[in-house]
C-alpha atoms as a PDB file:
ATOM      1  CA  UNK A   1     -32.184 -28.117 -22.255  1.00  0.00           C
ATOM      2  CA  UNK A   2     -29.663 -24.955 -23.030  1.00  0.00           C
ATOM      3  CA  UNK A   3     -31.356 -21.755 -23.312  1.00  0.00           C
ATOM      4  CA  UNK A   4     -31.161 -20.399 -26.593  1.00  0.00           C
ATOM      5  CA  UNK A   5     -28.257 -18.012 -27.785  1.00  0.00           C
ATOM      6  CA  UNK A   6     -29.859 -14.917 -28.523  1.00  0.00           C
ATOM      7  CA  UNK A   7     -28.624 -11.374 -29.314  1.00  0.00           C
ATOM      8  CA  UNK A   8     -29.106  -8.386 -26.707  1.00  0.00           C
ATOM      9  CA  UNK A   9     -28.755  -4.731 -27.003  1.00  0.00           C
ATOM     10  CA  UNK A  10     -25.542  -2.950 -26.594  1.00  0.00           C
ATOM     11  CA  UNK A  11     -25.476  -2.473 -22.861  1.00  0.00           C
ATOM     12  CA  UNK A  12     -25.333   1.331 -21.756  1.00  0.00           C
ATOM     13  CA  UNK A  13     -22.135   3.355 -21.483  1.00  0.00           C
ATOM     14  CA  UNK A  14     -22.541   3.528 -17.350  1.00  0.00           C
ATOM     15  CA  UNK A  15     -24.661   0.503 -16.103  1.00  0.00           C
ATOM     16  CA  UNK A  16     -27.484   1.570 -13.590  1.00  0.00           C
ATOM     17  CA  UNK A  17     -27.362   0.587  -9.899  1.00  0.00           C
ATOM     18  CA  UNK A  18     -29.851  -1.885  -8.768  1.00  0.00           C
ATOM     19  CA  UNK A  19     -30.671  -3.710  -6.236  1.00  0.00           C
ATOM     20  CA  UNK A  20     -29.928  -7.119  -5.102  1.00  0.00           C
ATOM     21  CA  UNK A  21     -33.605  -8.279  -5.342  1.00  0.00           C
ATOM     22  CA  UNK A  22     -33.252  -6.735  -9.400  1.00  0.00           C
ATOM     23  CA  UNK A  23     -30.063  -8.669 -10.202  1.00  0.00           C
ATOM     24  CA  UNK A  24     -31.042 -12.214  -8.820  1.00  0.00           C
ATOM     25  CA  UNK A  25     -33.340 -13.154 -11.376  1.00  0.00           C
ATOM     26  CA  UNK A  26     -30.675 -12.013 -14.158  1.00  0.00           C
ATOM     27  CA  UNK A  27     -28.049 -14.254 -12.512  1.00  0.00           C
ATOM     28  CA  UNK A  28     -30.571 -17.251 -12.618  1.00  0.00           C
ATOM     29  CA  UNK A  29     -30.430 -17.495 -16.656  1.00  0.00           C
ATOM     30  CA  UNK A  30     -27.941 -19.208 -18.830  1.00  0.00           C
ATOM     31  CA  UNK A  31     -23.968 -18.430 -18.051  1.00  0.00           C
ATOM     32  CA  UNK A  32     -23.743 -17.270 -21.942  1.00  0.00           C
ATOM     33  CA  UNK A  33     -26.624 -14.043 -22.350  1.00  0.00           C
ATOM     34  CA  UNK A  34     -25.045 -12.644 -25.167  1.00  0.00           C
ATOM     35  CA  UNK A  35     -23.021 -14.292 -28.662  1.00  0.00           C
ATOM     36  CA  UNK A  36     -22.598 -11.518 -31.610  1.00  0.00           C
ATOM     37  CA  UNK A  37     -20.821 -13.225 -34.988  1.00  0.00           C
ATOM     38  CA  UNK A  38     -18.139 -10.674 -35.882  1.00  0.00           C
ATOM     39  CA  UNK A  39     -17.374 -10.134 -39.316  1.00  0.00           C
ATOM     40  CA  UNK A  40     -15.091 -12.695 -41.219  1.00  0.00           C
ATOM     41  CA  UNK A  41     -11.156 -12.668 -41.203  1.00  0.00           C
ATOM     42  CA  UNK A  42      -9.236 -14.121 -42.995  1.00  0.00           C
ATOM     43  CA  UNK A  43      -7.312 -17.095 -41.915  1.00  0.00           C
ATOM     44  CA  UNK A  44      -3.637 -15.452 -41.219  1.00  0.00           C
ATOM     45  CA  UNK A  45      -5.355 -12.463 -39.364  1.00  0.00           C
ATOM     46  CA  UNK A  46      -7.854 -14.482 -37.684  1.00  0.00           C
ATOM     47  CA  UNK A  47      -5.080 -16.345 -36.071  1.00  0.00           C
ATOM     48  CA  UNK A  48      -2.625 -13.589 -34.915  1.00  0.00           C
ATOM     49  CA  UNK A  49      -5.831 -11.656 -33.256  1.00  0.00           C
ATOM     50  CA  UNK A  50      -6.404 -13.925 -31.079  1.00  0.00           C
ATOM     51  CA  UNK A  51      -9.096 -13.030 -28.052  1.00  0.00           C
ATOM     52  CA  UNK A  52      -9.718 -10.388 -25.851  1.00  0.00           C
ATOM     53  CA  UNK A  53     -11.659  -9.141 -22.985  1.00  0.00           C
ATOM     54  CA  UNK A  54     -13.060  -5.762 -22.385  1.00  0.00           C
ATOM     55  CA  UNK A  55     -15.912  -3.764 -20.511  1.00  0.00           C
ATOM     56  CA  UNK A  56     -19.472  -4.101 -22.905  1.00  0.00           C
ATOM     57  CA  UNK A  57     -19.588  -0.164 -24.468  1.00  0.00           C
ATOM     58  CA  UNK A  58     -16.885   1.126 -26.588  1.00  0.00           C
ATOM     59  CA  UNK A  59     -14.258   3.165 -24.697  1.00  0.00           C
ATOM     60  CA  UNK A  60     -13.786   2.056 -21.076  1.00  0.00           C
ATOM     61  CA  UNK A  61     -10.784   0.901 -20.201  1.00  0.00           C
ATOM     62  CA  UNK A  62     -11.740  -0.587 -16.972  1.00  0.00           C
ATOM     63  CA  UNK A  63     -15.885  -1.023 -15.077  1.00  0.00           C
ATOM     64  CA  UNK A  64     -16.580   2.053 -13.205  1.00  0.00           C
ATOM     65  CA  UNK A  65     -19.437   1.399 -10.182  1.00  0.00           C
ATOM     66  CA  UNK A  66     -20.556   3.422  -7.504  1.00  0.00           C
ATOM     67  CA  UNK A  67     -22.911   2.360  -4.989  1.00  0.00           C
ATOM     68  CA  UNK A  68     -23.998   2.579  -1.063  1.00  0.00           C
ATOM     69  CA  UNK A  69     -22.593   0.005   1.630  1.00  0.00           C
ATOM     70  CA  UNK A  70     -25.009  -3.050   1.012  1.00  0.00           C
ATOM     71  CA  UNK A  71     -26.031  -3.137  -2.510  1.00  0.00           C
ATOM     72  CA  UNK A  72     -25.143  -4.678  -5.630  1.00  0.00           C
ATOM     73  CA  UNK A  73     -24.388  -3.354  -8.929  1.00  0.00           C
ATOM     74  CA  UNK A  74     -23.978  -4.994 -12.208  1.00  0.00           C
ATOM     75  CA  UNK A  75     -22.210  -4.838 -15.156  1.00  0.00           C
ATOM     76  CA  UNK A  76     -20.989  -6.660 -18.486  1.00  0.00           C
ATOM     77  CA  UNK A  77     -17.759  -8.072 -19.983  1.00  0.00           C
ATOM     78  CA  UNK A  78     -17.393  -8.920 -23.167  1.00  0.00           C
ATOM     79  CA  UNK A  79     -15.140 -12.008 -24.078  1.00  0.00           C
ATOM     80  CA  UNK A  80     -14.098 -10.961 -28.132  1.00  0.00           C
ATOM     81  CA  UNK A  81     -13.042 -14.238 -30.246  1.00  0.00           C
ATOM     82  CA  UNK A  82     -11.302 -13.340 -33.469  1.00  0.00           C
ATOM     83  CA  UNK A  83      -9.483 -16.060 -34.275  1.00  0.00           C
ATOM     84  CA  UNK A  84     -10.378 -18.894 -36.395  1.00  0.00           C
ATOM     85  CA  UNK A  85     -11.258 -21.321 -33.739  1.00  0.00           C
ATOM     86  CA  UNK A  86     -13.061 -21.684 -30.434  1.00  0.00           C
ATOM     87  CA  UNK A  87     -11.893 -20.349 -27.045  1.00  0.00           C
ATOM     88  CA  UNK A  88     -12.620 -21.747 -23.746  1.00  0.00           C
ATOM     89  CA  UNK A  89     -12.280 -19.290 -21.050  1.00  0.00           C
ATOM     90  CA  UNK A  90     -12.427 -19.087 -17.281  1.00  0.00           C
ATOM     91  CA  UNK A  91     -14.045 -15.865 -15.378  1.00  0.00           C
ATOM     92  CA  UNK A  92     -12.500 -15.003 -12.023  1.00  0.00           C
ATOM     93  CA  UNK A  93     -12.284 -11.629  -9.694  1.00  0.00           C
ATOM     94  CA  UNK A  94      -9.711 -10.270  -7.530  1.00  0.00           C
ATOM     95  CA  UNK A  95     -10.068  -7.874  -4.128  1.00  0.00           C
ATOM     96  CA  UNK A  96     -14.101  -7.696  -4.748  1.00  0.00           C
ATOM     97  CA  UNK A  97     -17.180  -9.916  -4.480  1.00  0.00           C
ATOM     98  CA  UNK A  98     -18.002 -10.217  -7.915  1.00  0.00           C
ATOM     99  CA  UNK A  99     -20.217 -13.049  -8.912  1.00  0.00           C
ATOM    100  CA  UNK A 100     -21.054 -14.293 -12.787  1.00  0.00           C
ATOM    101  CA  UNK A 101     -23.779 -15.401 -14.634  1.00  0.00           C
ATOM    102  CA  UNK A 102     -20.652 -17.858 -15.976  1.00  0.00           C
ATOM    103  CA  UNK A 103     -17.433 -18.303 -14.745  1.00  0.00           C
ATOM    104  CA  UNK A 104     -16.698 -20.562 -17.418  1.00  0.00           C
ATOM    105  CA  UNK A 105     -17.477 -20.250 -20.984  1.00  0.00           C
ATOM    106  CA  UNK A 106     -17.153 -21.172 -24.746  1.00  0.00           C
ATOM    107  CA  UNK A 107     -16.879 -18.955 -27.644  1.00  0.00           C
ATOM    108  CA  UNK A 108     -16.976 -19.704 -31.379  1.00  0.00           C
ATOM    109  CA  UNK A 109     -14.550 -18.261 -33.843  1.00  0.00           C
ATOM    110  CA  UNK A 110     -15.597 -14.784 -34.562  1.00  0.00           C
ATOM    111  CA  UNK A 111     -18.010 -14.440 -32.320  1.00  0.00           C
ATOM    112  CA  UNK A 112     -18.753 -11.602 -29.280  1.00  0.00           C
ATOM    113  CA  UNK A 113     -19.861 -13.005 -25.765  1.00  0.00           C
ATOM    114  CA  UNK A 114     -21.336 -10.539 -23.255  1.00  0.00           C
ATOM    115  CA  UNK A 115     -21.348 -11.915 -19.857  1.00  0.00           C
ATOM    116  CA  UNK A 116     -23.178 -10.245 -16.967  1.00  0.00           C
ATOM    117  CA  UNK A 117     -22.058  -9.717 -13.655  1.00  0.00           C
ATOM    118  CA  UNK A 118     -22.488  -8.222  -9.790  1.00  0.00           C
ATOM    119  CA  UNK A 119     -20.556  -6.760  -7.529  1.00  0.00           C
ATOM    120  CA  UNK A 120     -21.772  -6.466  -4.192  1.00  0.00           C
ATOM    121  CA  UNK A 121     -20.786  -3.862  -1.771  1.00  0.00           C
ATOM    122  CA  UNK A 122     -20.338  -4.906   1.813  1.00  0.00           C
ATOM    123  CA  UNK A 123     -22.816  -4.269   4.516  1.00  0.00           C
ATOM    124  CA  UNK A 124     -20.287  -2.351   6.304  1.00  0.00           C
ATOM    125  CA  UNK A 125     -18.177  -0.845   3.650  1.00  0.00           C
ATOM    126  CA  UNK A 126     -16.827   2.529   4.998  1.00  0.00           C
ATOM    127  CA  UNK A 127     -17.206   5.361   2.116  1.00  0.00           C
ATOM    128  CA  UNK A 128     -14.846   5.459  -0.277  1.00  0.00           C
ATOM    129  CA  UNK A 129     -12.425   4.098  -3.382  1.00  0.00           C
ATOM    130  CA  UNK A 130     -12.180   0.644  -3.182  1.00  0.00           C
ATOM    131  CA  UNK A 131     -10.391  -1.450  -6.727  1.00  0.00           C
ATOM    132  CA  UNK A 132     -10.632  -5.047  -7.742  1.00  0.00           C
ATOM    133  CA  UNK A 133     -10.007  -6.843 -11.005  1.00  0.00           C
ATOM    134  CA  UNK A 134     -12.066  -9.033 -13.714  1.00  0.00           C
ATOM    135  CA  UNK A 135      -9.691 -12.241 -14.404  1.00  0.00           C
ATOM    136  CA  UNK A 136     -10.552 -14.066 -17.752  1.00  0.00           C
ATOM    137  CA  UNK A 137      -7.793 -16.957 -18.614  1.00  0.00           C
ATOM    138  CA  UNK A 138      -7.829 -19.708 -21.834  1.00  0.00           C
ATOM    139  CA  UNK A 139      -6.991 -23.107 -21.052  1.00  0.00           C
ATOM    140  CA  UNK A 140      -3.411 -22.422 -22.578  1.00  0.00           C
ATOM    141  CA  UNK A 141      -3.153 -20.212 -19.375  1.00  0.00           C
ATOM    142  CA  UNK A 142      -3.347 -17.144 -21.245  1.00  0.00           C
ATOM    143  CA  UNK A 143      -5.621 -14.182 -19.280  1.00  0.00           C
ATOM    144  CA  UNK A 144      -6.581 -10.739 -19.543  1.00  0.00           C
ATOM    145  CA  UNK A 145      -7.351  -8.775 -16.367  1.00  0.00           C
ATOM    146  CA  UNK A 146      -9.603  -5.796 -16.781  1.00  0.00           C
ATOM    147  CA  UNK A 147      -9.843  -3.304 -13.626  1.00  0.00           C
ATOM    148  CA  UNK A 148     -12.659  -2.595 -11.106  1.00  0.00           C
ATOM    149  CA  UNK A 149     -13.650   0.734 -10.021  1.00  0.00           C
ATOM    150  CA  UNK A 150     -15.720   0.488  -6.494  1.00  0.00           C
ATOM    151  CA  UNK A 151     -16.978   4.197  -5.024  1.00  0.00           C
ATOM    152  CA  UNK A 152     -18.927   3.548  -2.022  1.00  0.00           C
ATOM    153  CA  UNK A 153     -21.313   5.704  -1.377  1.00  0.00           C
ATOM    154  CA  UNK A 154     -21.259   8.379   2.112  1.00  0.00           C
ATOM    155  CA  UNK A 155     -19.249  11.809   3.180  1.00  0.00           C
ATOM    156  CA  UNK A 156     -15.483  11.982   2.310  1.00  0.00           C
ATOM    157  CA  UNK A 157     -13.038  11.733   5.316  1.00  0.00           C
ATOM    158  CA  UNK A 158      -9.759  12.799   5.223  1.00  0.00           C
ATOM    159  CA  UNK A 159      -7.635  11.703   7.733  1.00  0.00           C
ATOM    160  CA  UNK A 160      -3.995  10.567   7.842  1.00  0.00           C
ATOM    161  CA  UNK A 161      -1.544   9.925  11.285  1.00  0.00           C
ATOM    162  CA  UNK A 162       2.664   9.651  10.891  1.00  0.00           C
ATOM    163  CA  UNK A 163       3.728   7.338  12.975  1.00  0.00           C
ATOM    164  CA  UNK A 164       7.410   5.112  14.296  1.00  0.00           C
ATOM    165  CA  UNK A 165       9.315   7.955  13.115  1.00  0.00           C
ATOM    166  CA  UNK A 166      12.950   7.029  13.756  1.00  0.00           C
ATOM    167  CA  UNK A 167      16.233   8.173  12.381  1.00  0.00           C
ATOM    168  CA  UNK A 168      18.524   5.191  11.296  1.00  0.00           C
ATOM    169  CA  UNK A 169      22.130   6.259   9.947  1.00  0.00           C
ATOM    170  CA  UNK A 170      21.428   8.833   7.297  1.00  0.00           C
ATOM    171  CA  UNK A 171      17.614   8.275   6.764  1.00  0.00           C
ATOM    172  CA  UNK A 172      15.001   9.706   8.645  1.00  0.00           C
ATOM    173  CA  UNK A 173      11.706   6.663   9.081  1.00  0.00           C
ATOM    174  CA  UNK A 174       8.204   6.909   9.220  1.00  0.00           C
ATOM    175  CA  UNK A 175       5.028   5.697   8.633  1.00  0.00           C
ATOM    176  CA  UNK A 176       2.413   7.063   7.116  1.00  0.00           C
ATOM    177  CA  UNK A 177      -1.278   5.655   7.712  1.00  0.00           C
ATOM    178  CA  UNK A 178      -4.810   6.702   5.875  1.00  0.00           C
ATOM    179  CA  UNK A 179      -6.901   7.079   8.213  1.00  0.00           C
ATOM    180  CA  UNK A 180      -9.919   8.409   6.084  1.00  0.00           C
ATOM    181  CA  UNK A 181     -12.214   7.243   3.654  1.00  0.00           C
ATOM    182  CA  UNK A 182     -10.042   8.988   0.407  1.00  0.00           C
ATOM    183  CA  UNK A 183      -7.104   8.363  -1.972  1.00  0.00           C
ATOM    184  CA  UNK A 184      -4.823  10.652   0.077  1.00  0.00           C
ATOM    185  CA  UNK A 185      -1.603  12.515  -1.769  1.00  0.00           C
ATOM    186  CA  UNK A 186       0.441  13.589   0.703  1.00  0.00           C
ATOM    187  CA  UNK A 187       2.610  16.200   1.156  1.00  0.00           C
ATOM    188  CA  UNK A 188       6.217  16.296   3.373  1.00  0.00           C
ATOM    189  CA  UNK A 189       7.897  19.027   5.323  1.00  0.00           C
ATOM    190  CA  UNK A 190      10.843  18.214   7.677  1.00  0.00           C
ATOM    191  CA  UNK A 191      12.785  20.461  10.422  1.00  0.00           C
ATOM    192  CA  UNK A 192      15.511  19.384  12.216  1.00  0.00           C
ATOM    193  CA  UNK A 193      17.132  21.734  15.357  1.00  0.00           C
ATOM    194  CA  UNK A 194      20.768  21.134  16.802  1.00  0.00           C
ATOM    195  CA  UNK A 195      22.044  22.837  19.930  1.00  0.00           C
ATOM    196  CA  UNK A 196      24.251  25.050  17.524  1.00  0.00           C
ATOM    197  CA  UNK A 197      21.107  26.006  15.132  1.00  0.00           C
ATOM    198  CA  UNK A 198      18.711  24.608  11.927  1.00  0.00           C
ATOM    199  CA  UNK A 199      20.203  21.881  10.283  1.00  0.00           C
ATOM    200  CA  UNK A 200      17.178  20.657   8.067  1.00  0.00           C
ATOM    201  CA  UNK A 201      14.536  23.487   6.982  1.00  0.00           C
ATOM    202  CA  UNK A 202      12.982  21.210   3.813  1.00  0.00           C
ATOM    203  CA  UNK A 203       9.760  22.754   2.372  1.00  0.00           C
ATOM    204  CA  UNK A 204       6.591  20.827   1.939  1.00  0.00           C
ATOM    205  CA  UNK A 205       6.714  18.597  -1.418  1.00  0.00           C
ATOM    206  CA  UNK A 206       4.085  16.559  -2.820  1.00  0.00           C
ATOM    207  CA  UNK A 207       5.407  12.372  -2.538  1.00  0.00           C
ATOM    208  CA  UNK A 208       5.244  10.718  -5.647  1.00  0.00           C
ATOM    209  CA  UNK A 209       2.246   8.255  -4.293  1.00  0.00           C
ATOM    210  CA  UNK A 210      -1.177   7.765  -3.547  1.00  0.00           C
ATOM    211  CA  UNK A 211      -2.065   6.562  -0.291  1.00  0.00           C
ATOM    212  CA  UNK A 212      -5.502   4.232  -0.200  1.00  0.00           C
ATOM    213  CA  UNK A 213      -7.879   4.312   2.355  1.00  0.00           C
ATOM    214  CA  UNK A 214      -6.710   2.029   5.248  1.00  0.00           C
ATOM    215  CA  UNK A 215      -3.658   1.778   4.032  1.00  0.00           C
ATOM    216  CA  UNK A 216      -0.306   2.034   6.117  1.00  0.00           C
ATOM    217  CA  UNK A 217       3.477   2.354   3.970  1.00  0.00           C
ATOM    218  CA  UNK A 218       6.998   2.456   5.819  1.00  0.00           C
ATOM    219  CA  UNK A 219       8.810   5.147   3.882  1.00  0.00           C
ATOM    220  CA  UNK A 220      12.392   7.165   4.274  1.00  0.00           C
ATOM    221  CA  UNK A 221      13.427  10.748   3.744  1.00  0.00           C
ATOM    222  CA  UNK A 222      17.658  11.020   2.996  1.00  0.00           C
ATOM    223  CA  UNK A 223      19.621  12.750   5.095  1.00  0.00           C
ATOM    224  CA  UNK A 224      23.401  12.412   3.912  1.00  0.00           C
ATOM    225  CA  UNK A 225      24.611  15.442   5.770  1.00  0.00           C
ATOM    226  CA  UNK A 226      23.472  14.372   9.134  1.00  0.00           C
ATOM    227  CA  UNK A 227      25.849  15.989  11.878  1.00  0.00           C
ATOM    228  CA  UNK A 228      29.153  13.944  13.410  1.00  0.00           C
ATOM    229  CA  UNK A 229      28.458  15.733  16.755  1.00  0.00           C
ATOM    230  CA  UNK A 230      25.083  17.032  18.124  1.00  0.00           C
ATOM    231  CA  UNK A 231      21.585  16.562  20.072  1.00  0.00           C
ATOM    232  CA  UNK A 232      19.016  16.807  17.328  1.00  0.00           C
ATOM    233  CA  UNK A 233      15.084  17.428  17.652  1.00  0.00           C
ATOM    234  CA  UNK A 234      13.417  15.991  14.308  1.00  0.00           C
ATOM    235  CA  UNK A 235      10.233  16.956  13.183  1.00  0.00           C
ATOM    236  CA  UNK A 236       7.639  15.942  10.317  1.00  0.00           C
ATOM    237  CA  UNK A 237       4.320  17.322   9.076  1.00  0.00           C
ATOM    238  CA  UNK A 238       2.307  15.795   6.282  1.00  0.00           C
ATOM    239  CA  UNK A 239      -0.965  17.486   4.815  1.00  0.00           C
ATOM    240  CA  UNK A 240      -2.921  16.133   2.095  1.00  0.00           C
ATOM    241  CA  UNK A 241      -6.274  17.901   0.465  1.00  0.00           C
ATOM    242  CA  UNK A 242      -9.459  17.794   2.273  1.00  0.00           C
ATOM    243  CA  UNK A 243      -7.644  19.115   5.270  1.00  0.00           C
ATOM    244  CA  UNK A 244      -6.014  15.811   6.597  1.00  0.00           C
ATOM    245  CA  UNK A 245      -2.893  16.864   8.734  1.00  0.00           C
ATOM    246  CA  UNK A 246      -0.505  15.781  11.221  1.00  0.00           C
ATOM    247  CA  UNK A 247       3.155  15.958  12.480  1.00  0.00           C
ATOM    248  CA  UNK A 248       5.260  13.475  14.616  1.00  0.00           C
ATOM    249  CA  UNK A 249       8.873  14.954  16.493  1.00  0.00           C
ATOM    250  CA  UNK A 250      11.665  12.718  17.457  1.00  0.00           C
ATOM    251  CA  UNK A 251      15.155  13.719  18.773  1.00  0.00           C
ATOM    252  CA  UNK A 252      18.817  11.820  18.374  1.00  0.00           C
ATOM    253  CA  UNK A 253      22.037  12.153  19.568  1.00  0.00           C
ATOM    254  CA  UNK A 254      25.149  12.282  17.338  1.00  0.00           C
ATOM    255  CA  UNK A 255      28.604  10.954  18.688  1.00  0.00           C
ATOM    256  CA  UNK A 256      31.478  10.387  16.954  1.00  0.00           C
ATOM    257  CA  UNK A 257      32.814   6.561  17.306  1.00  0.00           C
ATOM    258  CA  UNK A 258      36.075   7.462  18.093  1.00  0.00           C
ATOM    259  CA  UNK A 259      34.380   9.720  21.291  1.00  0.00           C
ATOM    260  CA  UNK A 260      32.855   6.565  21.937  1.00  0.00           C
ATOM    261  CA  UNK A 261      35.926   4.073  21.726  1.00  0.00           C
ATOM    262  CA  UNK A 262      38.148   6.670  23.862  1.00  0.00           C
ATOM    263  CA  UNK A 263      35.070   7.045  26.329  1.00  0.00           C
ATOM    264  CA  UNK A 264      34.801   2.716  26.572  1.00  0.00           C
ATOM    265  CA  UNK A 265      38.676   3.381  27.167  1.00  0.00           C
ATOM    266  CA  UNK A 266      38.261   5.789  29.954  1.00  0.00           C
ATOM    267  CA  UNK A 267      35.691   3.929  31.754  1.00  0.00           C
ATOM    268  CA  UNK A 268      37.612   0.770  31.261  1.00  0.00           C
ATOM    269  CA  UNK A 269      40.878   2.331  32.776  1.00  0.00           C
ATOM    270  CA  UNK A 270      38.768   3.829  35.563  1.00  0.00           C
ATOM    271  CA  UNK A 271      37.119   0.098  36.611  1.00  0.00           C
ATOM    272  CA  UNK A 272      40.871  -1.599  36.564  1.00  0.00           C
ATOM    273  CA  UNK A 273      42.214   1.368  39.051  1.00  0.00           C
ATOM    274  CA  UNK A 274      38.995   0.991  41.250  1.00  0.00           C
ATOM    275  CA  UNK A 275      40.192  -3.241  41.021  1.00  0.00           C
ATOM    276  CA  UNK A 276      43.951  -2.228  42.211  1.00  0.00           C
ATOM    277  CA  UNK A 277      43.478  -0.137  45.117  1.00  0.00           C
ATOM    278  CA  UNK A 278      41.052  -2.734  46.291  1.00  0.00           C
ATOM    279  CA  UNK A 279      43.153  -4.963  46.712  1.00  0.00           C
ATOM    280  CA  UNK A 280      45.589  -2.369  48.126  1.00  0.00           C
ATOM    281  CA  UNK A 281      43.319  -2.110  51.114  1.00  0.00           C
ATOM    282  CA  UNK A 282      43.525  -5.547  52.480  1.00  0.00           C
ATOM    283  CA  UNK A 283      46.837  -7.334  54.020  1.00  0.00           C
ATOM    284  CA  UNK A 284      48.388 -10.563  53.306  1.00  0.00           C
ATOM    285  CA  UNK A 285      46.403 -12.314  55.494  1.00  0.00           C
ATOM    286  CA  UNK A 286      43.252 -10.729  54.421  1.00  0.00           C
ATOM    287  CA  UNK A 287      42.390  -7.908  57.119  1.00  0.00           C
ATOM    288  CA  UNK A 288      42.123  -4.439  55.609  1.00  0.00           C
ATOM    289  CA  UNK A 289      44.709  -1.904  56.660  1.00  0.00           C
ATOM    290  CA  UNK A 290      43.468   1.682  56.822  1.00  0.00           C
ATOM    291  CA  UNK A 291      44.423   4.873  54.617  1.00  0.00           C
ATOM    292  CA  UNK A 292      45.131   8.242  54.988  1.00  0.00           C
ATOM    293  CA  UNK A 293      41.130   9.752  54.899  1.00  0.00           C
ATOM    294  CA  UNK A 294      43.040  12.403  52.333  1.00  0.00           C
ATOM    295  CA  UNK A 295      43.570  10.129  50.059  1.00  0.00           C
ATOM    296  CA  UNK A 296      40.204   9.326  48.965  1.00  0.00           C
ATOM    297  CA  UNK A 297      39.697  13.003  47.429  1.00  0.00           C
ATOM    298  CA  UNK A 298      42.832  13.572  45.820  1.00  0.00           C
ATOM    299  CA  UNK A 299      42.207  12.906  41.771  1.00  0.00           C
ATOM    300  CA  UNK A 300      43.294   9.934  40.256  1.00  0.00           C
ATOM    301  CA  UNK A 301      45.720  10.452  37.317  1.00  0.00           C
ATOM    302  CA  UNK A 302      45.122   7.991  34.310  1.00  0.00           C
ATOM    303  CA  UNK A 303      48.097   8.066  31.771  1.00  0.00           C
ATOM    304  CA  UNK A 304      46.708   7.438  28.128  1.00  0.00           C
END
């Protein structure tokens, strides 16, 4: 036999933390804890609002949680139905363990559902941001998606390593990995040194990105100007706030291609002569014949 549908209190602006052993028996009662009739619409309006899904409390745009590796927190969604006829919806979670008191549920026309749920923070959950999403979707395949918020608990590390830095035509490569435990926005300097003098002296500048914990992105740095002609020595320094620093140096050559295509010529002219007086050195009936020892150090001329 269903539970009854009864009404609860409006759940607190930030949920408390509790414990696994706290949340279990919560989980164990009926999928649907909460149905609120909302005030009648009328029939044109009730249709065109439609449903919606939010965080229980007025003003969050997305469920905020904070907790150490290991335990569970909870908190409540509320599934709003202001149309003029029932809505089926499914519950689902992206990037965190999140588990329902009902993935699945049914709510009236004008009514308010408040569904409670965990999320459970790994055993071995380094400290840090972590981010997830609440999934709810009609069986017209309409959803709303309301963020997740994950702090773990434990002392801030920040830490961040440049790495495969490369130049490739007129873009300097690199990749930049978190290596700590916070949202990391990083900062950019980059020197280059010819054999003739500076040729890139750029400033540090903030990057328009934040860099996750754990996580690695491949990213460029323009250099149209880049010399025809030179030996180059690159290098790159990133900082970031809580002291996370560190620098990576590469060096590239520069050559023309028509240096290159006269060079290919050169050393193709220089293999056919080597061929010729080969074959200069043996008779007609194969022996070798022998040469003036003078020869051998006078230059060889090659007409271009």
């Amino acid at each position: 036999m269903p539970s009854p549908i009864r009404a609860l209190p409006p759940p607190a602006t930030t949920p408390p933390v509790r414990s696994a052993r706290s949340v279990l028996p919560l989980l164990c009662l009926a999928g649907l804890t909460a149905v609120l009739v909302l005030p009648a619409a009328g029939p044109a309006a009730a249709a065109a609002q439609g449903w919606t899904a939010a965080p229980a409390g007025a003003g969050r745009p997305a469920f905020y949680a904070e907790g150490a590796a290991g335990t569970v927190v909870e908190d409540t969604l509320s599934v709003v139905n202001r149309g003029g006829r029932p809505v089926t919806v499914r519950l689902a979670a992206t990037g965190l363990r999140v588990t329902f008191a009902d993935r699945g549920l049914r709510v009236p026309a004008r009514t308010r559902a408040d569904v409670p749920f965990t999320v459970r923070v790994p055993a071995g959950a380094a400290p840090g941001d972590r981010s997830g999403a609440v999934v709810v979707r009609d069986a017209g395949g309409r959803s709303r998606s309301v963020p997740v918020r994950l702090r773990v608990g434990g002392p801030a590390l920040s830490a961040l390593t440049v790495e495969h830095l490369a130049v490739h035509g007129d873009r300097i490569t690199y990749d930049l990995v978190n290596r700590g435990t916070t949202v990391l926005v990083p900062r950019l300097a980059v020197h280059a040194q010819g054999v003739f003098g500076t040729l890139l002296d750029r400033a540090p500048r903030t990057l328009p990105l934040d860099l996750p914990p754990g996580r690695r992105l491949r990213l460029s740095e323009p250099w149209p100007d880049r010399p025809a002609l030179d030996a180059v020595r690159i290098r790159l320094t990133v900082t970031a706030a809580g002291g996370a620093r560190d620098a990576a140096g590469t060096s590239a050559r520069f050559v023309p291609r028509g240096a290159v295509a006269a060079a290919g010529g050169a050393v193709a002219a220089l293999a056919a002569l080597i061929v010729v007086r080969q074959r200069a050195r043996r008779t007609p009936d194969g022996g070798a014949v022998s040469e003036d020892p003078r020869s051998e150090t006078e230059p060889a001329e090659v007409v271009t």
